[in-house]
N, C-alpha and C. Protein backbone atom coordinates (compact mmCIF):
# COMPACT_ATOMS: atom_id res chain seq x y z
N UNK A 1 -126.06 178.20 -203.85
CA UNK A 1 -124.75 178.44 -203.27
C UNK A 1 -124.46 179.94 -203.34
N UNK A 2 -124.00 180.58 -202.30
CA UNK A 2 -123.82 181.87 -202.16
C UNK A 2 -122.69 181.92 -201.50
N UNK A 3 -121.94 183.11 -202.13
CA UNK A 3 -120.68 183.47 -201.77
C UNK A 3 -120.28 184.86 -201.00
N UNK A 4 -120.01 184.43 -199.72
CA UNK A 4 -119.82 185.28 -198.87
C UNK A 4 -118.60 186.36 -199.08
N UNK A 5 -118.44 187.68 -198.56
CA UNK A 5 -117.12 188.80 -198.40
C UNK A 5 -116.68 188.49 -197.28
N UNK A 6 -115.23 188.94 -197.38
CA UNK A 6 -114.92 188.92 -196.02
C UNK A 6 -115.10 190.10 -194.97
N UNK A 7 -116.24 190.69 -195.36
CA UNK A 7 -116.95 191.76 -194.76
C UNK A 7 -117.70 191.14 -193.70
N UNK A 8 -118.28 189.49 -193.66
CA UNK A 8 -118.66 188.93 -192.74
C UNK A 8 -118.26 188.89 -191.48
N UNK A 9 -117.30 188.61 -191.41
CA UNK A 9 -116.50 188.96 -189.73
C UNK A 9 -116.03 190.01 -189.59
N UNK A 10 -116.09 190.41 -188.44
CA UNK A 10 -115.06 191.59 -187.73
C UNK A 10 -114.71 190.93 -186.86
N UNK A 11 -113.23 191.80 -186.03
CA UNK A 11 -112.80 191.15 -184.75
C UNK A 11 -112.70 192.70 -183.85
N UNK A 12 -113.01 192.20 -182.32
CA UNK A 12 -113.11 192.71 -181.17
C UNK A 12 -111.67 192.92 -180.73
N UNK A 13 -110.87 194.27 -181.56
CA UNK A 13 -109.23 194.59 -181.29
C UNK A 13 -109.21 194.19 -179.29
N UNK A 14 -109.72 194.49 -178.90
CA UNK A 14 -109.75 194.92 -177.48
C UNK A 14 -110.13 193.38 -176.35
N UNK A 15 -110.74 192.48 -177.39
CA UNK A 15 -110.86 191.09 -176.77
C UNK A 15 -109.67 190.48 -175.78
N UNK A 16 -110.22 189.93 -175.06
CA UNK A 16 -109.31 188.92 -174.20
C UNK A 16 -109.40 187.53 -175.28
N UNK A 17 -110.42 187.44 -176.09
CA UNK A 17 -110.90 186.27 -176.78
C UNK A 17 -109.64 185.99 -177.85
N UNK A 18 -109.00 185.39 -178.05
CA UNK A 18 -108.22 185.21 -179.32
C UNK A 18 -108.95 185.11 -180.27
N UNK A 19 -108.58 185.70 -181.69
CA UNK A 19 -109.01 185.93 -182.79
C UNK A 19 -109.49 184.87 -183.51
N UNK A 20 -108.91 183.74 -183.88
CA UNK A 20 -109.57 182.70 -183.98
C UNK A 20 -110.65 182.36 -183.76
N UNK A 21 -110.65 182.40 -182.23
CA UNK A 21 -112.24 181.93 -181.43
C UNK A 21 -112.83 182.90 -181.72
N UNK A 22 -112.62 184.39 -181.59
CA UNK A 22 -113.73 185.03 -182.00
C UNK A 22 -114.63 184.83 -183.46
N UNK A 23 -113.59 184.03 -184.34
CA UNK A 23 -114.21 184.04 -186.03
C UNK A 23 -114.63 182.77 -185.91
N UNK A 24 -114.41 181.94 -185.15
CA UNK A 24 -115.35 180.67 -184.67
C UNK A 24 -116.43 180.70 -183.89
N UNK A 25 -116.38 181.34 -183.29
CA UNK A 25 -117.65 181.78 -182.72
C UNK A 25 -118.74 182.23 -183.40
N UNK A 26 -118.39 183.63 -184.21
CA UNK A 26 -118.75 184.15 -185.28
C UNK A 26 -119.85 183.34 -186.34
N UNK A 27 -118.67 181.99 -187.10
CA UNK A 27 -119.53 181.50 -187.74
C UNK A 27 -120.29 180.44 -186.99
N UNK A 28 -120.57 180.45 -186.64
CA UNK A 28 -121.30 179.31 -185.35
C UNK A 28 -122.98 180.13 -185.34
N UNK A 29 -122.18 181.27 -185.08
CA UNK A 29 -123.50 181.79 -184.78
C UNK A 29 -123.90 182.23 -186.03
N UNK A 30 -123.49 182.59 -186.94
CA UNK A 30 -123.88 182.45 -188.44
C UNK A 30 -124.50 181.65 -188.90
N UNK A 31 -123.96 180.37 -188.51
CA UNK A 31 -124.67 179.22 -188.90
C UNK A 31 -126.08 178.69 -188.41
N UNK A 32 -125.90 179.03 -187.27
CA UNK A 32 -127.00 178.91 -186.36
C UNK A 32 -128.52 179.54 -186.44
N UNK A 33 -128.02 181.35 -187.08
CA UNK A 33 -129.20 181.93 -186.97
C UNK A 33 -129.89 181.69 -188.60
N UNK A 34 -128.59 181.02 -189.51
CA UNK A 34 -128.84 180.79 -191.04
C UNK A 34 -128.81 181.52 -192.21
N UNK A 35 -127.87 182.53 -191.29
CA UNK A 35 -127.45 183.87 -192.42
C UNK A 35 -126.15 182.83 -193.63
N UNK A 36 -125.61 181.90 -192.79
CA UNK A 36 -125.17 180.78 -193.74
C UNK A 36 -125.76 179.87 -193.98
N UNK A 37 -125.95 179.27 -194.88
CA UNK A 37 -126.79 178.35 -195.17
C UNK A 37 -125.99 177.00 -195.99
N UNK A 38 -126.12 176.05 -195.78
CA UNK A 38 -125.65 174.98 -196.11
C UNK A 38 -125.27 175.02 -197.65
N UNK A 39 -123.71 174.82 -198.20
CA UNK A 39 -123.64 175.27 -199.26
C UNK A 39 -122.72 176.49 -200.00
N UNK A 40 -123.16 177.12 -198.46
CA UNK A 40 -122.49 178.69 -198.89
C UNK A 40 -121.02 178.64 -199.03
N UNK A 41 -120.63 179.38 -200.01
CA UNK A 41 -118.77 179.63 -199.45
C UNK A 41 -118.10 180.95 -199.03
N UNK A 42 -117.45 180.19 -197.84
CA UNK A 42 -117.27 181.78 -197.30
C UNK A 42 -115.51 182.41 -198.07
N UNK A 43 -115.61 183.54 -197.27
CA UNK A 43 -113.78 184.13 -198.02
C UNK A 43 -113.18 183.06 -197.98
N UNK A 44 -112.31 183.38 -198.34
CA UNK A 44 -110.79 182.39 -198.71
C UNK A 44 -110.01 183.12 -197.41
N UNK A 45 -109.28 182.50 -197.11
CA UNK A 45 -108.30 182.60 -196.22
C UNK A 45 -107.91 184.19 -196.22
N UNK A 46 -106.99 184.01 -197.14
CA UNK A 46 -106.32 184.78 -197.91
C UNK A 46 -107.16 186.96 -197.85
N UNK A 47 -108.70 186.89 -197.87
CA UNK A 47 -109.28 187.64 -198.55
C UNK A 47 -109.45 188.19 -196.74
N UNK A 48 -110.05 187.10 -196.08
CA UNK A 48 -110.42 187.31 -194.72
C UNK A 48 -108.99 187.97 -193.69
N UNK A 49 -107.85 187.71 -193.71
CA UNK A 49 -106.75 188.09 -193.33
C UNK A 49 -106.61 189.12 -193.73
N UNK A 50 -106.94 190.07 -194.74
CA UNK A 50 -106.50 190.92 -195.78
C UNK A 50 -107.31 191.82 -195.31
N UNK A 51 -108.50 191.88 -194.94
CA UNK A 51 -109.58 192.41 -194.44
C UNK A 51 -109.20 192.85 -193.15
N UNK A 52 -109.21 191.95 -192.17
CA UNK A 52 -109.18 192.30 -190.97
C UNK A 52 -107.83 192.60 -190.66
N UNK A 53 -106.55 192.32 -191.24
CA UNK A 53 -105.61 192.65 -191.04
C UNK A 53 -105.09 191.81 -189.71
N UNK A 54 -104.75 190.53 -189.93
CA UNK A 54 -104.79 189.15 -189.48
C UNK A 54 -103.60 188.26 -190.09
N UNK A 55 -103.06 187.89 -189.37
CA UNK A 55 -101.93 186.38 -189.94
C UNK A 55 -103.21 185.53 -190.82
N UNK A 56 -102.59 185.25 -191.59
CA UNK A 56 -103.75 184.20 -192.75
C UNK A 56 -103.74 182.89 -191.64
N UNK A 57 -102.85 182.32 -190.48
CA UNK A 57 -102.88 181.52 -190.66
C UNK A 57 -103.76 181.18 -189.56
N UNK A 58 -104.53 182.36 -188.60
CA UNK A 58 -105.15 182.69 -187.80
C UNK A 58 -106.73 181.81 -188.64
N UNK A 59 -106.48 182.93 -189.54
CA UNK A 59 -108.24 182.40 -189.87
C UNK A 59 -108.12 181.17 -190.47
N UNK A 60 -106.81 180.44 -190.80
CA UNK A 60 -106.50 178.73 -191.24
C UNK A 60 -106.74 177.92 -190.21
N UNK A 61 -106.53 177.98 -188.93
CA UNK A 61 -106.65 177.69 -187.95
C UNK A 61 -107.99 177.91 -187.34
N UNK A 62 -108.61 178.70 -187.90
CA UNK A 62 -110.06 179.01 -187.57
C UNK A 62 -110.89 177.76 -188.90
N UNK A 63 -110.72 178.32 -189.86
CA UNK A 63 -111.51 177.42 -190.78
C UNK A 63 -111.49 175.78 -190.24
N UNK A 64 -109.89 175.44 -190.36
CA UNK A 64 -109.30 174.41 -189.54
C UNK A 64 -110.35 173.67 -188.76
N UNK A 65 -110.87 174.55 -187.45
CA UNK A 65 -111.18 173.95 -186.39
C UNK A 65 -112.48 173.77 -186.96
N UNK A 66 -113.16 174.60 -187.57
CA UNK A 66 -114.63 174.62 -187.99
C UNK A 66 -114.83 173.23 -188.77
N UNK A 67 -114.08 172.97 -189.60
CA UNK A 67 -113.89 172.04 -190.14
C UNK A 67 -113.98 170.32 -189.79
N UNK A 68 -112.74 170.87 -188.70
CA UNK A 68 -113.21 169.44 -187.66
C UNK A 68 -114.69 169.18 -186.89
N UNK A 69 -115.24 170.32 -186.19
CA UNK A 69 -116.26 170.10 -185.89
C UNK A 69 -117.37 169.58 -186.54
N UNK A 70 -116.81 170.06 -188.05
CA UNK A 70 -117.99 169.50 -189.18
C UNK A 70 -118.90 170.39 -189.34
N UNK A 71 -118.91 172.01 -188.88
CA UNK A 71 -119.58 172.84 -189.35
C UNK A 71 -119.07 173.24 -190.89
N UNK A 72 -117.95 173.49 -191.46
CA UNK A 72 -117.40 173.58 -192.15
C UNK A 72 -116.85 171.92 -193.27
N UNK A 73 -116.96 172.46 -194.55
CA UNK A 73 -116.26 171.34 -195.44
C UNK A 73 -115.84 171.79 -196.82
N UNK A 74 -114.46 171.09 -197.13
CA UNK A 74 -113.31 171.82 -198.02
C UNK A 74 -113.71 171.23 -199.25
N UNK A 75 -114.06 171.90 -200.20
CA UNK A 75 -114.17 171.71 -201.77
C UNK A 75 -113.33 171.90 -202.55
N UNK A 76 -112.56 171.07 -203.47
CA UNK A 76 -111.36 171.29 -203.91
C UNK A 76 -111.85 172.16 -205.18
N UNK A 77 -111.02 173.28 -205.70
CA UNK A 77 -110.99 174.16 -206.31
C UNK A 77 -112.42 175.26 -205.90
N UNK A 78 -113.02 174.99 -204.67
CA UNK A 78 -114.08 175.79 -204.25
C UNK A 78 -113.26 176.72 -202.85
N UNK A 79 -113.23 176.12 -201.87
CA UNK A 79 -112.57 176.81 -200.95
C UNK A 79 -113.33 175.96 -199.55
N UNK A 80 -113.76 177.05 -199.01
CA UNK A 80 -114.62 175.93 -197.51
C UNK A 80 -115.93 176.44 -197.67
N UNK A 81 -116.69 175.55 -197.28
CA UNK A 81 -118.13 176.02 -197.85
C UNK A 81 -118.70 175.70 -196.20
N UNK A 82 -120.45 175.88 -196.20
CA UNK A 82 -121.23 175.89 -194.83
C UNK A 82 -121.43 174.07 -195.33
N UNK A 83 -120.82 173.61 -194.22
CA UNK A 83 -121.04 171.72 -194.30
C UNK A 83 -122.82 171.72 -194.51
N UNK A 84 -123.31 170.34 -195.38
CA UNK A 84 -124.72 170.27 -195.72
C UNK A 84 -125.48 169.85 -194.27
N UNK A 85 -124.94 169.25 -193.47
CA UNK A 85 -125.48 169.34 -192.03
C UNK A 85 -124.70 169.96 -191.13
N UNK A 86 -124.66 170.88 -190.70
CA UNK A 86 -123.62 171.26 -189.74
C UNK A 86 -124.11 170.58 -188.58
N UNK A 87 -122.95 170.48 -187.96
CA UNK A 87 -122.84 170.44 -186.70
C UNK A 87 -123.60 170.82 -185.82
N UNK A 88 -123.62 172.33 -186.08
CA UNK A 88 -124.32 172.87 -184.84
C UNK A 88 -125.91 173.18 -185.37
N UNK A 89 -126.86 172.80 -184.17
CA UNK A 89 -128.23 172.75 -184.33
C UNK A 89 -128.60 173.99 -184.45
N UNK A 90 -129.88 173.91 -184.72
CA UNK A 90 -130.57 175.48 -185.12
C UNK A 90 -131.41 175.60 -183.99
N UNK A 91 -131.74 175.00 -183.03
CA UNK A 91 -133.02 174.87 -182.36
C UNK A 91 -132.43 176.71 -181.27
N UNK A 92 -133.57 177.09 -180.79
CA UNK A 92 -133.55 177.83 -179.73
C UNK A 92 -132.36 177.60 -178.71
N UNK A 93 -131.92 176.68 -178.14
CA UNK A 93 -131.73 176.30 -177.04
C UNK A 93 -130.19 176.52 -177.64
N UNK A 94 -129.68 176.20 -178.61
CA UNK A 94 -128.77 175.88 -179.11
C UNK A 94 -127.99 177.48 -179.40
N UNK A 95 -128.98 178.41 -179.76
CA UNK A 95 -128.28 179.48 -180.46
C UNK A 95 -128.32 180.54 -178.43
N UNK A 96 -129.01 180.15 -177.63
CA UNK A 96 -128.91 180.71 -176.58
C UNK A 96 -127.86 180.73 -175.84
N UNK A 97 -127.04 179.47 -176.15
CA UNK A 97 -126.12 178.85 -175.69
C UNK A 97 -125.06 179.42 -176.39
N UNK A 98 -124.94 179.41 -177.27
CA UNK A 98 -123.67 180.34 -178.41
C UNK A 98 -123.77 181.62 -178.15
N UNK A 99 -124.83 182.73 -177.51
CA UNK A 99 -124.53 183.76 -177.01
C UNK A 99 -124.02 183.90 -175.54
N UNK A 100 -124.60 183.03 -174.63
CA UNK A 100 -124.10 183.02 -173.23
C UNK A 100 -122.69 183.63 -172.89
N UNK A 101 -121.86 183.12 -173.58
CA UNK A 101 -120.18 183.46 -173.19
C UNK A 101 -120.57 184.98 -173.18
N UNK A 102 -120.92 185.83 -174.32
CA UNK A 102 -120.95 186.82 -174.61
C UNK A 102 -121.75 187.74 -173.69
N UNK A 103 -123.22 187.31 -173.14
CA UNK A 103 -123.79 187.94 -172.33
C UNK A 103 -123.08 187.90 -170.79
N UNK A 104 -122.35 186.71 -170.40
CA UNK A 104 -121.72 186.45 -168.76
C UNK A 104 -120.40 187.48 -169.44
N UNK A 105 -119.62 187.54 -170.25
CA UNK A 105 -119.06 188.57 -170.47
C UNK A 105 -119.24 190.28 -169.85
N UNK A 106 -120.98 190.51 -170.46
CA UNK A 106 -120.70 191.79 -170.72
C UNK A 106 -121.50 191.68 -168.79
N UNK A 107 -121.97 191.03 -168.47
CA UNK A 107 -122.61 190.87 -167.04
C UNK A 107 -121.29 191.38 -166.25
N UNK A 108 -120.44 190.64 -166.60
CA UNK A 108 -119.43 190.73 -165.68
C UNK A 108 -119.19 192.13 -165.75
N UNK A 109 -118.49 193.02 -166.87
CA UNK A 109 -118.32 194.17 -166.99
C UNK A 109 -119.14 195.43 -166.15
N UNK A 110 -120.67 194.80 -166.57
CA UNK A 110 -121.79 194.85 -165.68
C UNK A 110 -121.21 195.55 -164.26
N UNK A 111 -121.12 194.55 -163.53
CA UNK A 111 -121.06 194.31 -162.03
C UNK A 111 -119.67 194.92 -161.53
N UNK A 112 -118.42 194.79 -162.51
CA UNK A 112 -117.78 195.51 -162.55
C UNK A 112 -117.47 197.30 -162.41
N UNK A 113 -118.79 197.92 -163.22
CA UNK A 113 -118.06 199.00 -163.38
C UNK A 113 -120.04 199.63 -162.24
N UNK A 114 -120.44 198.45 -161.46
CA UNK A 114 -121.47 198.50 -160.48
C UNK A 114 -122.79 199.66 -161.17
N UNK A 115 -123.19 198.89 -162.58
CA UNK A 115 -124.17 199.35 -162.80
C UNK A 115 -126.06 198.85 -162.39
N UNK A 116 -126.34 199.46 -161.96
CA UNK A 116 -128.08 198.88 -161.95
C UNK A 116 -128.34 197.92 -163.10
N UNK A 117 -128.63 196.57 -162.60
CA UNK A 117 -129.00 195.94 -163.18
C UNK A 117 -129.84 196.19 -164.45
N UNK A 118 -131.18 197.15 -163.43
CA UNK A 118 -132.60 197.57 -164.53
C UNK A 118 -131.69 198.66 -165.66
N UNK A 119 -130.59 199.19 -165.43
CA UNK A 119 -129.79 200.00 -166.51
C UNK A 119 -129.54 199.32 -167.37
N UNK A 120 -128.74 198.27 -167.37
CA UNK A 120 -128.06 197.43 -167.88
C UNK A 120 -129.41 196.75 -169.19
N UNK A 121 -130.29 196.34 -168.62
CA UNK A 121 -131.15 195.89 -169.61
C UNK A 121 -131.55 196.94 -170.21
N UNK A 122 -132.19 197.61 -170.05
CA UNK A 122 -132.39 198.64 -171.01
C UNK A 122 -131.47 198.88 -172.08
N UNK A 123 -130.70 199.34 -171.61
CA UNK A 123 -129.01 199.98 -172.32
C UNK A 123 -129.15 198.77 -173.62
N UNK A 124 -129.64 197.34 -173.18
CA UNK A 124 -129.31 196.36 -173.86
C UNK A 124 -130.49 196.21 -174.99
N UNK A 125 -131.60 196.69 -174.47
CA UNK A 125 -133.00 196.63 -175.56
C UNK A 125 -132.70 197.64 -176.33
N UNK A 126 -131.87 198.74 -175.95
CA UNK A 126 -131.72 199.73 -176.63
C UNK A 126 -130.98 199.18 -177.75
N UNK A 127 -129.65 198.74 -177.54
CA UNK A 127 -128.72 198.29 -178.14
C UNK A 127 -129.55 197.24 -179.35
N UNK A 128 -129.85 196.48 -178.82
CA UNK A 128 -130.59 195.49 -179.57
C UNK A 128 -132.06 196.22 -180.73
N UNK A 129 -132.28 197.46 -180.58
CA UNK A 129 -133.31 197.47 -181.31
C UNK A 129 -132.15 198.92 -182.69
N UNK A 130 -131.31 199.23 -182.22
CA UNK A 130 -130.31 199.68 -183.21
C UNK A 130 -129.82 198.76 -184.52
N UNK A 131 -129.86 199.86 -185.42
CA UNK A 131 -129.25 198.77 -186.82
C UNK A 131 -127.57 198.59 -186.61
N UNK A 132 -127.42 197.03 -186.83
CA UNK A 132 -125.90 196.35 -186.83
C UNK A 132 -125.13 197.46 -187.67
């Protein structure tokens, strides 16, 4: 069991995405790639709000939903931990799918501000071979 900071999420000030979904998303894809691992407990409400500078009840409503899905599950005197099966699958297909929103996102922006496609990828291998 490993205990996560609330250094784990950030949020995208500038999103159309509501904050919530973005920290649902977030752990989804956390979960997915297995940087959480079944077990784990993440911030407390409380620690994650404090951090990002957030209504607590934002990321309650986030845990909340995670919860229902069954990626998430509440341990009394623990907090919310990574559910022992989550929900969401690990397979390829699965974590391709949890980035999509994000790539038809930045596509759009893309086409928007009428860049060369062959730019655009690059720009993106570039991006992608930079440390987070």
């Amino acid at each position: 069991m490993t205990s996560h900071s609330a250094t784990l999420f950030t949020i995208a000030v500038g999103s159309s995405d509501p904050i919530y979904r973005q920290l649902i998303e977030q752990t989804r894809r956390l979960v997915a790639a297995g940087v959480l691992a079944p077990g784990d407990v993440l911030p407390s409400v409380r620690e994650v709000a404090l951090a990002l500078a957030v209504n607590p009840m934002t990321v309650s409503k986030a845990y909340n939903m995670l919860e229902t899905e069954g990626v998430l599950s509440r341990a009394r005197g623990i907090g919310m931990l990574v559910a022992e099966r989550p929900a969401q699958a690990h397979s390829r297909r699965d974590r391709e799918d949890l980035l999509r929103p994000t790539l038809q996102r930045a596509a759009a922006e893309a086409r928007q501000l009428e860049l060369d496609p062959d730019a655009v990828l690059a720009l993106f291998k570039k991006i992608l071979k930079e440390e987070p």
